[in-house]
Protein backbone atom coordinates (compact mmCIF):
# COMPACT_ATOMS: atom_id res chain seq x y z
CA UNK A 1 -10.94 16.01 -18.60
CA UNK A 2 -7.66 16.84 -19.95
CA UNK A 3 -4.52 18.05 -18.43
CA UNK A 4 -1.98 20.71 -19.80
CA UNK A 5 1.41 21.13 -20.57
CA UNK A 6 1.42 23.99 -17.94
CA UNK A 7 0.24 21.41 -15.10
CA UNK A 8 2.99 19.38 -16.19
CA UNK A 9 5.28 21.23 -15.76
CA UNK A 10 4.12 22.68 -12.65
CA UNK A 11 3.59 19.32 -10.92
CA UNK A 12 7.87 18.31 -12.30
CA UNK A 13 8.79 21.41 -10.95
CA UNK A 14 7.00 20.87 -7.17
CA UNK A 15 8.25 17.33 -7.30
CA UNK A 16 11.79 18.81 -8.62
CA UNK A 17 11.82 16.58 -11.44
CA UNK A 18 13.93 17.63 -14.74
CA UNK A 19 12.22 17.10 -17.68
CA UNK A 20 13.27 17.68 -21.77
CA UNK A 21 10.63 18.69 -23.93
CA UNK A 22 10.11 15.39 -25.21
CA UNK A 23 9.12 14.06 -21.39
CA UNK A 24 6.73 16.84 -21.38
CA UNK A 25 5.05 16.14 -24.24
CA UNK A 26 5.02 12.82 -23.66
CA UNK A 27 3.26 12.76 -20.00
CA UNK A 28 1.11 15.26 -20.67
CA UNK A 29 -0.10 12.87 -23.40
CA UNK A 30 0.04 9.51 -21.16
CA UNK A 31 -1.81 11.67 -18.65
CA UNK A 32 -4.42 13.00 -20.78
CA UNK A 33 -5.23 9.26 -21.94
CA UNK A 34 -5.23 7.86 -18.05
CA UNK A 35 -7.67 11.05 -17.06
CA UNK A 36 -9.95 10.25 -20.22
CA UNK A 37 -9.98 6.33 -18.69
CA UNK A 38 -11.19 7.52 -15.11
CA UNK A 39 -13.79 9.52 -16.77
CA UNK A 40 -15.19 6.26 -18.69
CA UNK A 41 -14.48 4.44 -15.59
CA UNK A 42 -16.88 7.32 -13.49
CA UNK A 43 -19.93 6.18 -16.04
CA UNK A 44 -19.90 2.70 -14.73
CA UNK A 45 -23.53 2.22 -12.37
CA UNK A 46 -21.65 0.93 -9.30
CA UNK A 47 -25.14 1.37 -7.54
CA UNK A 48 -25.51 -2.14 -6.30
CA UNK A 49 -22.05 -3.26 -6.16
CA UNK A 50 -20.75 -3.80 -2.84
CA UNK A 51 -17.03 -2.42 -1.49
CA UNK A 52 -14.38 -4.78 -1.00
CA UNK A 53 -10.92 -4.15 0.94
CA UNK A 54 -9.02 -6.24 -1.92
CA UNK A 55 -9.27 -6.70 -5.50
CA UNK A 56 -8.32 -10.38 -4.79
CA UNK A 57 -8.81 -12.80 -2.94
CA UNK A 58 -6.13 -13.35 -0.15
CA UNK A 59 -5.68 -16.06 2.55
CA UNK A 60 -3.08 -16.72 4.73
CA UNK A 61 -1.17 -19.99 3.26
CA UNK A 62 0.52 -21.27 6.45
CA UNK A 63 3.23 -24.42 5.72
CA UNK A 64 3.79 -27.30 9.29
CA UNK A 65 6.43 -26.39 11.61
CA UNK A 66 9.19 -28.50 10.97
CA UNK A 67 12.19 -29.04 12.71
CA UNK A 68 15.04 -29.24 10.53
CA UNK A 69 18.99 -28.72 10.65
CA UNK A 70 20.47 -25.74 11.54
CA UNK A 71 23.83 -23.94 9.90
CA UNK A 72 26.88 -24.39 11.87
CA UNK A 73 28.11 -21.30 13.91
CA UNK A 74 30.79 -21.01 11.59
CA UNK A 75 29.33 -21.00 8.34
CA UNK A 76 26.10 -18.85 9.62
CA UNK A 77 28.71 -15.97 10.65
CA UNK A 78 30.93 -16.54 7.64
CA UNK A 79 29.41 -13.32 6.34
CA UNK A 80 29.19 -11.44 9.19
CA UNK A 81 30.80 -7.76 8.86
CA UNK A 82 31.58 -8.11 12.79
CA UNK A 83 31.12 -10.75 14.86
CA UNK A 84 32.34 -11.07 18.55
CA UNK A 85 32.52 -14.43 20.70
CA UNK A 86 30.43 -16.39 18.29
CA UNK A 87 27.99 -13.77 17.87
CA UNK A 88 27.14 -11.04 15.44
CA UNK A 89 28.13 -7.81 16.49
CA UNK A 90 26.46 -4.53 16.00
CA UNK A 91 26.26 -1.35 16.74
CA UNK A 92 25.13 -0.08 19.77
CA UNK A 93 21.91 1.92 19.72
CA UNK A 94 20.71 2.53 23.43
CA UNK A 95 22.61 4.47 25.47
């Protein structure tokens, strides 16, 4: 499967995306190549291959609770675009 020039440009101009002739020559090109891929990817017998949620493996990776010392009132708000009574203030968003 290939993909056009024409679909190129139709899919930049739904997504409102500029594009110089070069660009369009170019990712019709880059597009072309990633189509042919999934094509050669479609031959693969997945028959017996079971689905997975995650390419890789993942675990949670959890670290002891440890107490340790805390920044002084002063220097935690020393950033603070607003602060009121030793507090960070913010905007109110309830009414």
């Amino acid at each position: 499967m290939s993909i056009t020039r024409e679909q190129v440009e139709y899919v930049a101009n739904l997504s409102r995306i500029q594009m110089t002739e070069e660009e369009k020559e170019k990712f019709t090109q880059q597009l072309g190549d990633i189509l042919t891929y999934i094509e050669k990817l479609n031959e693969l017998d997945v028959e017996n291959v079971p689905p997975i949620s995650q390419a890789s493996v993942s675990k949670n990776v959890f670290r002891e609770d440890e107490p340790g010392q805390s920044l002084p009132q002063k220097q935690a708000l020393a950033n603070a675009p607003d602060q009121a009574k030793g507090f960070y203030k913010v905007p109110k968003i309830i009414e």
